[in-house]
Every structure is written in structure tokens, then in C-alpha cells.
C-alpha atoms as a PDB file:
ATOM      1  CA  UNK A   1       0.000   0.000   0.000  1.00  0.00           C
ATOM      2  CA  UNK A   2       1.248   3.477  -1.061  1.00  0.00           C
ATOM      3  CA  UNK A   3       1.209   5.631   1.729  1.00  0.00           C
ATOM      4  CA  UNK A   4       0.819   8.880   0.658  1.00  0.00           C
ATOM      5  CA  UNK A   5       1.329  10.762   4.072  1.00  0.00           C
ATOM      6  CA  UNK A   6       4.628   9.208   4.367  1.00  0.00           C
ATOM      7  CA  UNK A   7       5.876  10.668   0.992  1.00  0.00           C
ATOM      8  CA  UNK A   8       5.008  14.490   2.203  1.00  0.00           C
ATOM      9  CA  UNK A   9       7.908  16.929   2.134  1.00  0.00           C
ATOM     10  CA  UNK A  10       9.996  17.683   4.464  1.00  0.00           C
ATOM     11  CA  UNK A  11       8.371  20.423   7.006  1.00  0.00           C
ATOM     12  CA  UNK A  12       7.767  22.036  10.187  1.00  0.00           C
ATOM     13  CA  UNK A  13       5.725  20.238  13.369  1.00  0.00           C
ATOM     14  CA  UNK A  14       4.787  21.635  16.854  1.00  0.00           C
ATOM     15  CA  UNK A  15       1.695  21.248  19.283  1.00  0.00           C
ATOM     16  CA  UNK A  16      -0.279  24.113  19.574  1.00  0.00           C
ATOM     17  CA  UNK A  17      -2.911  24.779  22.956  1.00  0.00           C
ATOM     18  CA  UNK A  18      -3.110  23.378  25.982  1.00  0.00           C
ATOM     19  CA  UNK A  19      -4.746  20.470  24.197  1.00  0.00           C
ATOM     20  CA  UNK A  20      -1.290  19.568  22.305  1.00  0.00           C
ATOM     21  CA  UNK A  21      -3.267  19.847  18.934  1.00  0.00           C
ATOM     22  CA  UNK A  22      -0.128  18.634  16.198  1.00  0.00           C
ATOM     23  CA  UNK A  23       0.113  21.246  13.406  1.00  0.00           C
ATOM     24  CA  UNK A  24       2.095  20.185  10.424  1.00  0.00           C
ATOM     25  CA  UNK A  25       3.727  23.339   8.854  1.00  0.00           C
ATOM     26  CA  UNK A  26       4.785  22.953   4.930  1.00  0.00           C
ATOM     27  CA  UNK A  27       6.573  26.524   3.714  1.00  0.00           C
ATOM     28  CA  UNK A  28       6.275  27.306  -0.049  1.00  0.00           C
ATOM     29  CA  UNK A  29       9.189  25.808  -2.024  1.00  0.00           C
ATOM     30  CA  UNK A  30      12.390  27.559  -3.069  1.00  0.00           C
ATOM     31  CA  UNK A  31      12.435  29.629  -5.695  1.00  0.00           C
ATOM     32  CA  UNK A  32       8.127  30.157  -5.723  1.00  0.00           C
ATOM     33  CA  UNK A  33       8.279  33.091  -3.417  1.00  0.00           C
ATOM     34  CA  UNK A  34       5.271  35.346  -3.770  1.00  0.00           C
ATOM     35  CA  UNK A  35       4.880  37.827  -1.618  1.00  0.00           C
ATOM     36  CA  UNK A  36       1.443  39.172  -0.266  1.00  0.00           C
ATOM     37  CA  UNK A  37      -0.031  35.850  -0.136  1.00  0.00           C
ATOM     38  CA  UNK A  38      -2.092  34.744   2.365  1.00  0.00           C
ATOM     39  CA  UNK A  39      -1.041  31.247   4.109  1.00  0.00           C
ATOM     40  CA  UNK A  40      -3.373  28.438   3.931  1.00  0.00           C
ATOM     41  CA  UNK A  41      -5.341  26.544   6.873  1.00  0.00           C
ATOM     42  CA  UNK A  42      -6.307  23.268   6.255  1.00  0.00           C
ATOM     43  CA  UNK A  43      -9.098  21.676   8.407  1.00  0.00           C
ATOM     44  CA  UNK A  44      -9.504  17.863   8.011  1.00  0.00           C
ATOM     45  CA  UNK A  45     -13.190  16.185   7.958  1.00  0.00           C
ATOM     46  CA  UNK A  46     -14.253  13.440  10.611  1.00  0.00           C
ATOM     47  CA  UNK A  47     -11.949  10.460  11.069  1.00  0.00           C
ATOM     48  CA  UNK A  48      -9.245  11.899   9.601  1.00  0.00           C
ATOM     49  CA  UNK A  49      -6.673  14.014  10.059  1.00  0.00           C
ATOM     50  CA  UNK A  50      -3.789  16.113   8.379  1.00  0.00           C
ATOM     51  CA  UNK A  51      -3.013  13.007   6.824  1.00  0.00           C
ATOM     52  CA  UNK A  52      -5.807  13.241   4.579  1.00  0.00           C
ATOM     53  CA  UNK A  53      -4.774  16.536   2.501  1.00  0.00           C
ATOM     54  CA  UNK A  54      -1.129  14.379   1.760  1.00  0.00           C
ATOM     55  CA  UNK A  55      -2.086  14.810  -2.306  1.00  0.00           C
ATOM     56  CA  UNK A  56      -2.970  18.148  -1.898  1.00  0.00           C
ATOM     57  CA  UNK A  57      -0.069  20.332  -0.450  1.00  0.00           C
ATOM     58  CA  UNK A  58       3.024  19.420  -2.526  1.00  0.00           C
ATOM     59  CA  UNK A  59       0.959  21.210  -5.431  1.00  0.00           C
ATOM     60  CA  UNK A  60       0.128  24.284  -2.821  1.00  0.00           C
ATOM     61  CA  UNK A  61       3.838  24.408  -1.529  1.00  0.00           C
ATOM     62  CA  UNK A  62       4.879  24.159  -5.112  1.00  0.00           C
ATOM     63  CA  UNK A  63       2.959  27.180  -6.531  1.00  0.00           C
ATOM     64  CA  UNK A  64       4.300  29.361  -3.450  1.00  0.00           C
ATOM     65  CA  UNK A  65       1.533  28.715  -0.800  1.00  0.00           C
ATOM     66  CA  UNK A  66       2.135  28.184   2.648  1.00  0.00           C
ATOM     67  CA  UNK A  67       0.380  25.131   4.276  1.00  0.00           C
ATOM     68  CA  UNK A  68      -0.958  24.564   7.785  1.00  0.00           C
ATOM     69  CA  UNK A  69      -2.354  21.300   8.143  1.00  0.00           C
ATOM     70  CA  UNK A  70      -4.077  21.267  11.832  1.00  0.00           C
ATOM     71  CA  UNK A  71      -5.063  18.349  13.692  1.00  0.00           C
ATOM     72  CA  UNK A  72      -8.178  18.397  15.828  1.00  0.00           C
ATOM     73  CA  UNK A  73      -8.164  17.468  19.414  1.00  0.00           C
ATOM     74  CA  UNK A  74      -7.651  13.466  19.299  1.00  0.00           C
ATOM     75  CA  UNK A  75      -6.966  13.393  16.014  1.00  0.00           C
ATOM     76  CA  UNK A  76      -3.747  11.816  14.536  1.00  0.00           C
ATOM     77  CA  UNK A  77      -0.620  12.662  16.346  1.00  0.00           C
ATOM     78  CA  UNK A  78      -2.423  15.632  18.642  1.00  0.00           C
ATOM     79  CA  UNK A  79      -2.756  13.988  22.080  1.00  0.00           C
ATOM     80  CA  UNK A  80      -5.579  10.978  22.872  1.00  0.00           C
ATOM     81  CA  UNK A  81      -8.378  12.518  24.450  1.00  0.00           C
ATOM     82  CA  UNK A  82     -11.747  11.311  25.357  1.00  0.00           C
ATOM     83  CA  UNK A  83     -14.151  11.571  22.301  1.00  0.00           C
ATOM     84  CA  UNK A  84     -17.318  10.428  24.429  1.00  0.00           C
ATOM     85  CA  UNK A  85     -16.585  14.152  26.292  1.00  0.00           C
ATOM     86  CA  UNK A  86     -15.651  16.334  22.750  1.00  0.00           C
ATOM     87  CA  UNK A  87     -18.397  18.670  21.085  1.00  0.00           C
ATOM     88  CA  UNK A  88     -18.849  20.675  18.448  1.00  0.00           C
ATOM     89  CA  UNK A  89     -17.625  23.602  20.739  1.00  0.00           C
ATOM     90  CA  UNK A  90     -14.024  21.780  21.098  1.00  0.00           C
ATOM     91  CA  UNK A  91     -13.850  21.439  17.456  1.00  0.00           C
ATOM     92  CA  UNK A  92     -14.578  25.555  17.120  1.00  0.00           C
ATOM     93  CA  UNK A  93     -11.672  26.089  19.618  1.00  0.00           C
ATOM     94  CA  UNK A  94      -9.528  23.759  17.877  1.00  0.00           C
ATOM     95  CA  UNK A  95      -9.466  26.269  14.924  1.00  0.00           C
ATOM     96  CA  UNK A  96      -9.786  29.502  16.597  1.00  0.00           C
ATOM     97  CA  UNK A  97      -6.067  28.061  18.142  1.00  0.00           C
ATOM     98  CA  UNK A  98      -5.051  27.170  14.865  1.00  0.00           C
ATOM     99  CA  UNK A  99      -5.732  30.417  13.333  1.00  0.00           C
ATOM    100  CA  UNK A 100      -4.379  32.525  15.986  1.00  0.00           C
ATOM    101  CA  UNK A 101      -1.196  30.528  15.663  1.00  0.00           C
ATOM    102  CA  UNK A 102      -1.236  30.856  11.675  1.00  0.00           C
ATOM    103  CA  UNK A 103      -1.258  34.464  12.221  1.00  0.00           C
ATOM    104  CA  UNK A 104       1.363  35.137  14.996  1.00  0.00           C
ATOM    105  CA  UNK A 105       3.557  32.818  12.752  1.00  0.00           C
ATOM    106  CA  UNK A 106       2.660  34.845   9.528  1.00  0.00           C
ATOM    107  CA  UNK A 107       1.653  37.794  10.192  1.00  0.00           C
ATOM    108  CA  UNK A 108      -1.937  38.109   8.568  1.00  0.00           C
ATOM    109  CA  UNK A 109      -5.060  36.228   9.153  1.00  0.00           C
ATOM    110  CA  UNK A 110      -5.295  32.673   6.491  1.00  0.00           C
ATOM    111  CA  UNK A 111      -7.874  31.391   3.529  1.00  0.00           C
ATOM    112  CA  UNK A 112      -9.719  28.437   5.268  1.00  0.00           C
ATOM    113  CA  UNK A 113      -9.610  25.270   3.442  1.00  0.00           C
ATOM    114  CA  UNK A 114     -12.375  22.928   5.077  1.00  0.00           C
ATOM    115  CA  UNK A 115     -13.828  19.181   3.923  1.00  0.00           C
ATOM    116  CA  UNK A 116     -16.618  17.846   5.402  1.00  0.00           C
ATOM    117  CA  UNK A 117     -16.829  18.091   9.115  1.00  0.00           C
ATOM    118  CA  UNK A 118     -14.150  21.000   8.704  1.00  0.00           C
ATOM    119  CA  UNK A 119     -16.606  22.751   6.410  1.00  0.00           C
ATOM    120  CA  UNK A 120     -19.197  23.093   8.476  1.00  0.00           C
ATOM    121  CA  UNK A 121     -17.061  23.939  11.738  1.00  0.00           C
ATOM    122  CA  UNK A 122     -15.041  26.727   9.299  1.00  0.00           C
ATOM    123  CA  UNK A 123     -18.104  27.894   8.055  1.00  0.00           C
ATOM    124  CA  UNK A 124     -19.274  28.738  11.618  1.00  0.00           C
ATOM    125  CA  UNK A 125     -16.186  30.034  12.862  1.00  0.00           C
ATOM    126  CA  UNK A 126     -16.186  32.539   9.915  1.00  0.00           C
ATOM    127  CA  UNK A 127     -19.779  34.347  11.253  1.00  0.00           C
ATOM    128  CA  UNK A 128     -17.379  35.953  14.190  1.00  0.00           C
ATOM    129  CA  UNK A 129     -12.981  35.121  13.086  1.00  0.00           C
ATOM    130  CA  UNK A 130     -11.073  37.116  10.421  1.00  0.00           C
ATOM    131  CA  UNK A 131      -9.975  35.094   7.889  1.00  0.00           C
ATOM    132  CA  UNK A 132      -8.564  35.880   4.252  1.00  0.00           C
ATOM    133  CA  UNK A 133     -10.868  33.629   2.703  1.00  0.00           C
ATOM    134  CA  UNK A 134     -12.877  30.623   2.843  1.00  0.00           C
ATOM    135  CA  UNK A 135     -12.735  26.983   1.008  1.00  0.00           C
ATOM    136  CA  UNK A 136     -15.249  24.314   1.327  1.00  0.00           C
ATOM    137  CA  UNK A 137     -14.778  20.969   0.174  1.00  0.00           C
ATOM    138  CA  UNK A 138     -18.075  18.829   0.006  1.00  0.00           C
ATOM    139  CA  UNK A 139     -18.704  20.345   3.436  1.00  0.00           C
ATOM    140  CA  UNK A 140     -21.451  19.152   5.943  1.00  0.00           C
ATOM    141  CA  UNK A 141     -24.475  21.623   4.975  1.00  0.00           C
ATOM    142  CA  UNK A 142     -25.637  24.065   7.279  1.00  0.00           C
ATOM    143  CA  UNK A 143     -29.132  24.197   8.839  1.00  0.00           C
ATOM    144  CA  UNK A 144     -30.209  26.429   6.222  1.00  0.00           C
ATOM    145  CA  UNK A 145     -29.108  24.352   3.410  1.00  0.00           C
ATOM    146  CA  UNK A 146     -31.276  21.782   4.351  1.00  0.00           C
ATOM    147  CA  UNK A 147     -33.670  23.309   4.517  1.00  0.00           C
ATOM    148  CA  UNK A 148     -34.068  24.109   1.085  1.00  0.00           C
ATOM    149  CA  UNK A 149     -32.458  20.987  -0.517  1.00  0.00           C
ATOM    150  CA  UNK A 150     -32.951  18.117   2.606  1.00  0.00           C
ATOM    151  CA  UNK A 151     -31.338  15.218   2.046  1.00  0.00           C
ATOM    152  CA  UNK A 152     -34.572  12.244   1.297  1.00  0.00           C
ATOM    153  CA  UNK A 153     -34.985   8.740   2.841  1.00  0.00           C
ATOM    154  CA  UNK A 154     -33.012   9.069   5.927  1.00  0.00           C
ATOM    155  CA  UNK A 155     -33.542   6.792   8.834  1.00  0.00           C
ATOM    156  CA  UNK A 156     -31.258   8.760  11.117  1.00  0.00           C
ATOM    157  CA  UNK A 157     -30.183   7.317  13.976  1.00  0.00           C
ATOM    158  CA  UNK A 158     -28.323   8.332  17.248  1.00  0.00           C
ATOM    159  CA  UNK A 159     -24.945   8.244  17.394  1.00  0.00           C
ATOM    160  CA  UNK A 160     -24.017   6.699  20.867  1.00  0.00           C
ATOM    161  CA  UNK A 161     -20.897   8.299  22.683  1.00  0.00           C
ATOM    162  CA  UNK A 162     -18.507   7.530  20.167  1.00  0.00           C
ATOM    163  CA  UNK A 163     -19.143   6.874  16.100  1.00  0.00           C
ATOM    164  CA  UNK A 164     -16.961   4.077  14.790  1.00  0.00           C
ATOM    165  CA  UNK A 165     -14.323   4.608  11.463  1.00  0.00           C
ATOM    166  CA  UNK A 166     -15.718   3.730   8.522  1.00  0.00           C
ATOM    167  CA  UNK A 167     -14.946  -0.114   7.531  1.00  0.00           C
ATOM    168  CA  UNK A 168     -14.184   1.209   3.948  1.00  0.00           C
ATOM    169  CA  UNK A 169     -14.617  -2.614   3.074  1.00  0.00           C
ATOM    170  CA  UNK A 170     -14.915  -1.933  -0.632  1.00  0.00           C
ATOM    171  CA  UNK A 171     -11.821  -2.344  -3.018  1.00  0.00           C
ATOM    172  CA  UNK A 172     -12.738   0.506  -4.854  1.00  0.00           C
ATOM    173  CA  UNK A 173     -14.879   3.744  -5.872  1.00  0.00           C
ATOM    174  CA  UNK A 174     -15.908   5.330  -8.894  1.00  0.00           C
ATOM    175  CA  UNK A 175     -12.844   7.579  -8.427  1.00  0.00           C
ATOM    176  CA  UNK A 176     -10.510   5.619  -6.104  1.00  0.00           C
ATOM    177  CA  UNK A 177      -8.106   2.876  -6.516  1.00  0.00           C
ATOM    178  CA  UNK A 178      -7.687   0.093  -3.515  1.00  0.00           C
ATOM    179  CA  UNK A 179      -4.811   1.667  -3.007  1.00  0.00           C
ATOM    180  CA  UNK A 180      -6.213   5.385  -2.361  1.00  0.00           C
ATOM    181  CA  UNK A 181      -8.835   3.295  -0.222  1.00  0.00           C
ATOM    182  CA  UNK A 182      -6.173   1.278   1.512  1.00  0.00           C
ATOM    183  CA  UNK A 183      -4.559   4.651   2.258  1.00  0.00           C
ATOM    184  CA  UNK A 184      -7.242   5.730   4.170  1.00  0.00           C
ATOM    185  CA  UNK A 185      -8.290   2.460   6.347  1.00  0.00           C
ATOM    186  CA  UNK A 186      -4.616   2.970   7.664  1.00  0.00           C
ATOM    187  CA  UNK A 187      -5.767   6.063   9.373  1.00  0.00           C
ATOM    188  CA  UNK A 188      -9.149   6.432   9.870  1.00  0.00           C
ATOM    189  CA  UNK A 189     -10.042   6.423  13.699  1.00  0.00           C
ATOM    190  CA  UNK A 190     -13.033   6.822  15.256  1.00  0.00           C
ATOM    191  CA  UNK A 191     -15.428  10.531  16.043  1.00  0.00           C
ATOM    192  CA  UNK A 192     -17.029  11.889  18.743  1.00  0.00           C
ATOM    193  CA  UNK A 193     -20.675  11.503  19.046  1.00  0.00           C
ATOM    194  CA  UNK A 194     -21.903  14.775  20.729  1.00  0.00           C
ATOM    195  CA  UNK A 195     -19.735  16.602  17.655  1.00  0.00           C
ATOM    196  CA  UNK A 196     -21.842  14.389  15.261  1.00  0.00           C
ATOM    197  CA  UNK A 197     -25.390  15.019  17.189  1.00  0.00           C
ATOM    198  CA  UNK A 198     -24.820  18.184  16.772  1.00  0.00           C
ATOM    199  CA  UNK A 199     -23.710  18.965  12.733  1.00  0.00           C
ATOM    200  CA  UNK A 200     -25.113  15.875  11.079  1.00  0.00           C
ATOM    201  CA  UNK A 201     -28.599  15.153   9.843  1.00  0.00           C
ATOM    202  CA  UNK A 202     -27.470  11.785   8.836  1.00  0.00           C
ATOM    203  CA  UNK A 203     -28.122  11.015  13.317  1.00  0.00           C
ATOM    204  CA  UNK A 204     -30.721  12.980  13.246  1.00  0.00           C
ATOM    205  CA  UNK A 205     -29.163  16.225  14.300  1.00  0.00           C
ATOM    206  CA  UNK A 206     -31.165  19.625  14.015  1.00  0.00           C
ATOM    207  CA  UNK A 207     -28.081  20.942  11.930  1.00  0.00           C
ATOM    208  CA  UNK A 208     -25.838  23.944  12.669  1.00  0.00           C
ATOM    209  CA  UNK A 209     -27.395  27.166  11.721  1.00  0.00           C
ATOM    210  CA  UNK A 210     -24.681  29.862   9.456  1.00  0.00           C
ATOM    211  CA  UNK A 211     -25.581  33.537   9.303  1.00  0.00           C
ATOM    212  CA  UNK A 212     -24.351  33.383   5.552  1.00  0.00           C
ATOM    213  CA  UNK A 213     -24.613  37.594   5.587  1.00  0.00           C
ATOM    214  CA  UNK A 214     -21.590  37.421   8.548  1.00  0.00           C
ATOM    215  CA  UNK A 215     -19.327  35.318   6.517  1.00  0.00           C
ATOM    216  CA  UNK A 216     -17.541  38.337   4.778  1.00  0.00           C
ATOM    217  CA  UNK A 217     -14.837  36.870   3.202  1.00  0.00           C
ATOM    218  CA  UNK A 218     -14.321  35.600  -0.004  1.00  0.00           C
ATOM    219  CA  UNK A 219     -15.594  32.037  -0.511  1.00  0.00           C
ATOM    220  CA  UNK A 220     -15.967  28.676  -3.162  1.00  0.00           C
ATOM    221  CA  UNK A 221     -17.511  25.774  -2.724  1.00  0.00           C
ATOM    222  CA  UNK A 222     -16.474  22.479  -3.964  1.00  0.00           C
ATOM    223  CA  UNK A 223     -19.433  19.591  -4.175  1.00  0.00           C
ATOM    224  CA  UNK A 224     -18.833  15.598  -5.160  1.00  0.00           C
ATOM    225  CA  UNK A 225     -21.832  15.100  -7.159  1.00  0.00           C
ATOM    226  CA  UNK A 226     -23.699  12.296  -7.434  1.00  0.00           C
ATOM    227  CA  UNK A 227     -27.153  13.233  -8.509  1.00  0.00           C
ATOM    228  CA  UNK A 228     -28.863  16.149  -8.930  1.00  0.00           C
ATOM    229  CA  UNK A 229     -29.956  16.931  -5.615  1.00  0.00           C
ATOM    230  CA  UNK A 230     -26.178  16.927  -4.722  1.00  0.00           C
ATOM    231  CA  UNK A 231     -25.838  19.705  -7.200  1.00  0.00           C
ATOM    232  CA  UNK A 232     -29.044  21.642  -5.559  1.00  0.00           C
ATOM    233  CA  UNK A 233     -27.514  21.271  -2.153  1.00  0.00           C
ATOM    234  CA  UNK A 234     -24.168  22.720  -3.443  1.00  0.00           C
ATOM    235  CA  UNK A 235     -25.422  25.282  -5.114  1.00  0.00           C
ATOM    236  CA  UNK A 236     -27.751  26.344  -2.201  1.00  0.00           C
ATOM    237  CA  UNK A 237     -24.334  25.889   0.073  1.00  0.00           C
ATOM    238  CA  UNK A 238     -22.752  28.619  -2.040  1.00  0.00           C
ATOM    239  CA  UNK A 239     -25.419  30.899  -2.462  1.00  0.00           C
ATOM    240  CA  UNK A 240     -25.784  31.019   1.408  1.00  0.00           C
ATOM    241  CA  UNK A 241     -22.347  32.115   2.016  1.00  0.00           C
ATOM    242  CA  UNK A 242     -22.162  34.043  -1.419  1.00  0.00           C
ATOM    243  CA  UNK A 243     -19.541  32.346  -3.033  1.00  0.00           C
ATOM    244  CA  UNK A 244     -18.155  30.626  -6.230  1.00  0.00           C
ATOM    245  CA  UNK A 245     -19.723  26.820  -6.904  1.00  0.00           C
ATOM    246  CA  UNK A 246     -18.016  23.910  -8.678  1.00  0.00           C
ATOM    247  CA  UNK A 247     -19.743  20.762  -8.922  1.00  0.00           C
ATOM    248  CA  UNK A 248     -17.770  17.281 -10.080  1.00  0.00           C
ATOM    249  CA  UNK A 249     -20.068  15.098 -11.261  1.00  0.00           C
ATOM    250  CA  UNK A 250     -18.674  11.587 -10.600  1.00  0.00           C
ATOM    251  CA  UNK A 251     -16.402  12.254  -7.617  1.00  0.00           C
ATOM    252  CA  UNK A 252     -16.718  11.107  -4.405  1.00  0.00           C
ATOM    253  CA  UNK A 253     -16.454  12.937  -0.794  1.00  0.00           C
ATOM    254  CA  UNK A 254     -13.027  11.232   0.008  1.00  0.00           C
ATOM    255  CA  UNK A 255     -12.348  11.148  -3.996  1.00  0.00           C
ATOM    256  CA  UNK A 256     -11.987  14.703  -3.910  1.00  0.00           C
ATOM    257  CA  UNK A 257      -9.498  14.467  -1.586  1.00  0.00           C
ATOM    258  CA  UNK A 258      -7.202  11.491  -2.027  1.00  0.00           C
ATOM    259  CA  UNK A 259      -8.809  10.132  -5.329  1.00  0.00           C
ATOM    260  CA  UNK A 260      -7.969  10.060  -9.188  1.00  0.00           C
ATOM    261  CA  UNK A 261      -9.474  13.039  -9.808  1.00  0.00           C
ATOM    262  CA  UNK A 262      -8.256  14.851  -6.813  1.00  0.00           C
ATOM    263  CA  UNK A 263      -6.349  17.211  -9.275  1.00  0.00           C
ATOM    264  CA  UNK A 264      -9.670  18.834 -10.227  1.00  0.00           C
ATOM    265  CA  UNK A 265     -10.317  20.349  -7.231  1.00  0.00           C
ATOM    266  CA  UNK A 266      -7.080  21.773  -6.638  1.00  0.00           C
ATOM    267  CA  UNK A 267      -6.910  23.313  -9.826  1.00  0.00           C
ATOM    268  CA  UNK A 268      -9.743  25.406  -9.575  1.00  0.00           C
ATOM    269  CA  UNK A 269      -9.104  26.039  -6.283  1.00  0.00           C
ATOM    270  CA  UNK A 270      -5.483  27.187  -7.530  1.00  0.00           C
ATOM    271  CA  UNK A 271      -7.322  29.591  -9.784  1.00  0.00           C
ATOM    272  CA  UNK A 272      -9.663  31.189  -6.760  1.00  0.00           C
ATOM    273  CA  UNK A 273      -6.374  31.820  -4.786  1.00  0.00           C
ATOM    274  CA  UNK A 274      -4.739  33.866  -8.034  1.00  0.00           C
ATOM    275  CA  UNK A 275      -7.772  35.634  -8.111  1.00  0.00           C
ATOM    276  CA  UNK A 276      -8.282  36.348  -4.845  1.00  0.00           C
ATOM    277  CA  UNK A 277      -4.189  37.577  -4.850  1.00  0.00           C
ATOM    278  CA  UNK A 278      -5.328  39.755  -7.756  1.00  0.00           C
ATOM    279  CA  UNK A 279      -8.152  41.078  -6.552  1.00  0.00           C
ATOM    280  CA  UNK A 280      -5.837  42.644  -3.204  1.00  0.00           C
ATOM    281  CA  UNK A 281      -3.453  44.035  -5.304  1.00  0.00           C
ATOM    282  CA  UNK A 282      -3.672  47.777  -4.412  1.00  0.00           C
ATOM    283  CA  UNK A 283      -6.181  49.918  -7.277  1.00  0.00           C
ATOM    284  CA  UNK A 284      -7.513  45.883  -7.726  1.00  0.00           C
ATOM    285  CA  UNK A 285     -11.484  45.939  -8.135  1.00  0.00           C
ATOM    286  CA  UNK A 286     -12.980  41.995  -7.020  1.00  0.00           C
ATOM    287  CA  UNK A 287     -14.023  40.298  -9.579  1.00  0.00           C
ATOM    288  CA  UNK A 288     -17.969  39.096  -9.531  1.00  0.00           C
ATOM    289  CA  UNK A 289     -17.357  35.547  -8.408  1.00  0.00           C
ATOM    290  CA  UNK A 290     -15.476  36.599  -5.011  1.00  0.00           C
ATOM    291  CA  UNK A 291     -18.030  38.778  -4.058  1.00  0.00           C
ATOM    292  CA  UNK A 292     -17.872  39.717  -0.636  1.00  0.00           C
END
């Protein structure tokens, strides 16, 4: 099994807090300086960790980003804590520590890259924390996005004090390889319930309500799309926050991230960043898709 986390460049690692939450630092490559740029802050979903953006930053660090990969409390190397006791809450602190360290390390405040679990905890935090810009990557929806596009046929069910990794039993996706899916049954771990009763409507939770008009930053959001009510629900996701929307029709939620298509997503989200650069240039007017 490739093991894709193992093959990240060489780069800087500390614990942050007074929960020892492991941030991974990766600085922009020699020779790709560009200055004004705002550094990245990467927030990893449920049962993950840093681990998970491994195909992502080499291609960040490479075009002269640079990386913060932060580890939630419990997650991956940041010290074992007791997910029957973490909540949503935590999470929020987790990045709030993250960000404030991003900044005293760089200097300005960071675009937010956030998938899944992360998307809907950086959405949240962005109502009331400064932050250069926001990413979503087939986030958890807000209350308000379900709203308009709920999800159909659940049986939702509680989620007991802990939720157990996924068994990722299958050999493959429609855009993973057993070895991407390999990669990931190496690490997944397990997630705190309360965390889950609170954000997910999959165990029956009311959802977290985002004041989309407080989220003043720039913003794009990236769907997997499977049908067309995956479309509607990204689309709605976006036009809450007022942001940019790319659909991938035949992706998958941990495809995007670690699967063969994988380079889609960071492509266009490679253009949004130049943009975004652009559009602070001094005499710069924002373009109409980073509206805010």
C-alpha cells in the first residue's frame, strides 16, 4: 500500500494549545516566493486528520503557498483525548487556536480550506474570526441548506458516545483505486458523538445554523456530485455564504481528496487563490465571483 502521508515533504511540526493539537507546517518551495499571499489553513473532515490533505499540499507548496495542516483534538498525532466528552464547541476552539497561531507565525489572518466536518465547523467560525478567505470541500451543509435541498430517505439514527471509522470494506470507488482506499483504512479512527449530534442530519441532528450575511470573506464551494440533488444542495451551500460553486459530477467525498481526480479540485481552487491575490493588489477591483 502506497502511503501517501509518508511521501510528504519535508516540514515544520509543533503542538499548539493546551490540548497539544499537532500542526504540520509545509513553507512554499524555493524559488516560488510570492509575496502578499495569504497562508493556507487546512481543516480535516471526521476520522481523519492532516493526513488526509497528503495529495494536496506538494501542489500548494509548489505554486508558493504556505500550508498549515491542523489536527483536531484526538486526532492523529495531537494527544488521545476522550471523544465520548468532545463537542462541536471543542472542534470551534480547535481552529480559533489554529488560526491565531497561523497568524502570529505569519503575520496576517489565512484562507480556510475545510472538507466535510471542517466545512461546516469553518463555516461557523467565519460568522465571528477574520480570515482571508474561505474553502469548502463537500462540506457538511448548514441548517439552512437543508432546509431548502434536505437530504430524502433518511432513517437517522443516534450516534451513541462515540461513532466508529468507517470499515471502507470496498476495493474501490468510482474515483478511487484500492490503493487510495487502503490509504485511508490505515488512518481512519473513530469521532465523537456529541460533535456528530450536533452537525449531522445523517443522526438525526437539528443541523448547525450559518448567518451566511456574517461570513464576509471571499468564498468557493467544492461539491462531489452524485445526482442532482447533490448539485441543488451545493449550489444552495454557495449561495448562502455568497460564493463561487463547482460541482464534479462523478467524484466522491473522500475522492476529492485522495482520489484520481483529486487534481480537479485543486486546480480550480489554484485559480480562486490567483484571483483572490489579484483582486488585493492595491487599485484591484474583485471580480464578480469573489463577491464579498
Amino acid at each position: 500500500m502506497r502511503d501517501y502521508a509518508k511521501e510528504l515533504p519535508e516540514h515544520g511540526e509543533k503542538f499548539i494549545g493546551e490540548n497539544d493539537l499537532f500542526l504540520e507546517i509545509f513553507h512554499r518551495y524555493h524559488g516560488s516566493q510570492q509575496p502578499g499571499r495569504p497562508p493556507l489553513l487546512f481543516v480535516h473532515g471526521a476520522f481523519t486528520g492532516s493526513w488526509m490533505w497528503s495529495k494536496y499540499i506538494p501542489h500548494f507548496m509548489a505554486a508558493g503557498w504556505d500550508s498549515y495542516c491542523i489536527n483536531l483534538r484526538g486526532h492523529y498525532k495531537s494527544r488521545s483525548v476522550d471523544f465520548t466528552q468532545l463537542t462541536f464547541e471543542d472542534y470551534l476552539e480547535d481552529i480559533r487556536e489554529a488560526i491565531a497561531e497561523v497568524v502570529d507565525d505569519s503575520g496576517g489572518p489565512p484562507v480556510v480550506i475545510g472538507f466535510s466536518m471542517g466545512g461546516i465547523l469553518s463555516q461557523k467560525l467565519a460568522e465571528s474570526v477574520e480570515i482571508a478567505g474561505l474553502v469548502l470541500i463537500d462540506s457538511s451543509i448548514c441548517r439552512q441548506v437543508h432546509d431548502e435541498v434536505p437530504y430524502q430517505g433518511l432513517a437517522p439514527q443516534a450516534p451513541g458516545l462515540v461513532v466508529p471509522a468507517p470499515a471502507r470494506g470496498e476495493q474501490f470507488s468510482a474515483d478511487e483505486t484500492c490503493e487510495d482506499i487502503a490509504f485511508q483504512r490505515k488512518y481512519l479512527s473513530m469521532e465523537s458523538g456529541k460533535a456528530f449530534g450536533a452537525f449531522s442530519f445523517h443522526f438525526g441532528a437539528k443541523g448547525v445554523s450559518v448567518d451566511g450575511a456574517r461570513i464576509a470573506c471571499p468564498s468557493l464551494v467544492i461539491s462531489a456530485v452524485g445526482n442532482d440533488d447533490d448539485d441543488r444542495r451545493g449550489r444552495a451551500a454557495a449561495r448562502h455564504i455568497g460564493g463561487e460553486y463547482l460541482g464534479l459530477p462523478g467524484t466522491t467525498h473522500t475522492g476529492l481528496l485522495v482520489g484520481q481526480r483529486y487534481r480537479e479540485a485543486v486546480s480550480r481552487i489554484m485559480d480562486w487563490l490567483a484571483r483572490l491575490q489579484d483582486c488585493s493588489l492595491p487599485g484591484a477591483t474583485r471580480p464578480n465571483g469573489l463577491n464579498r
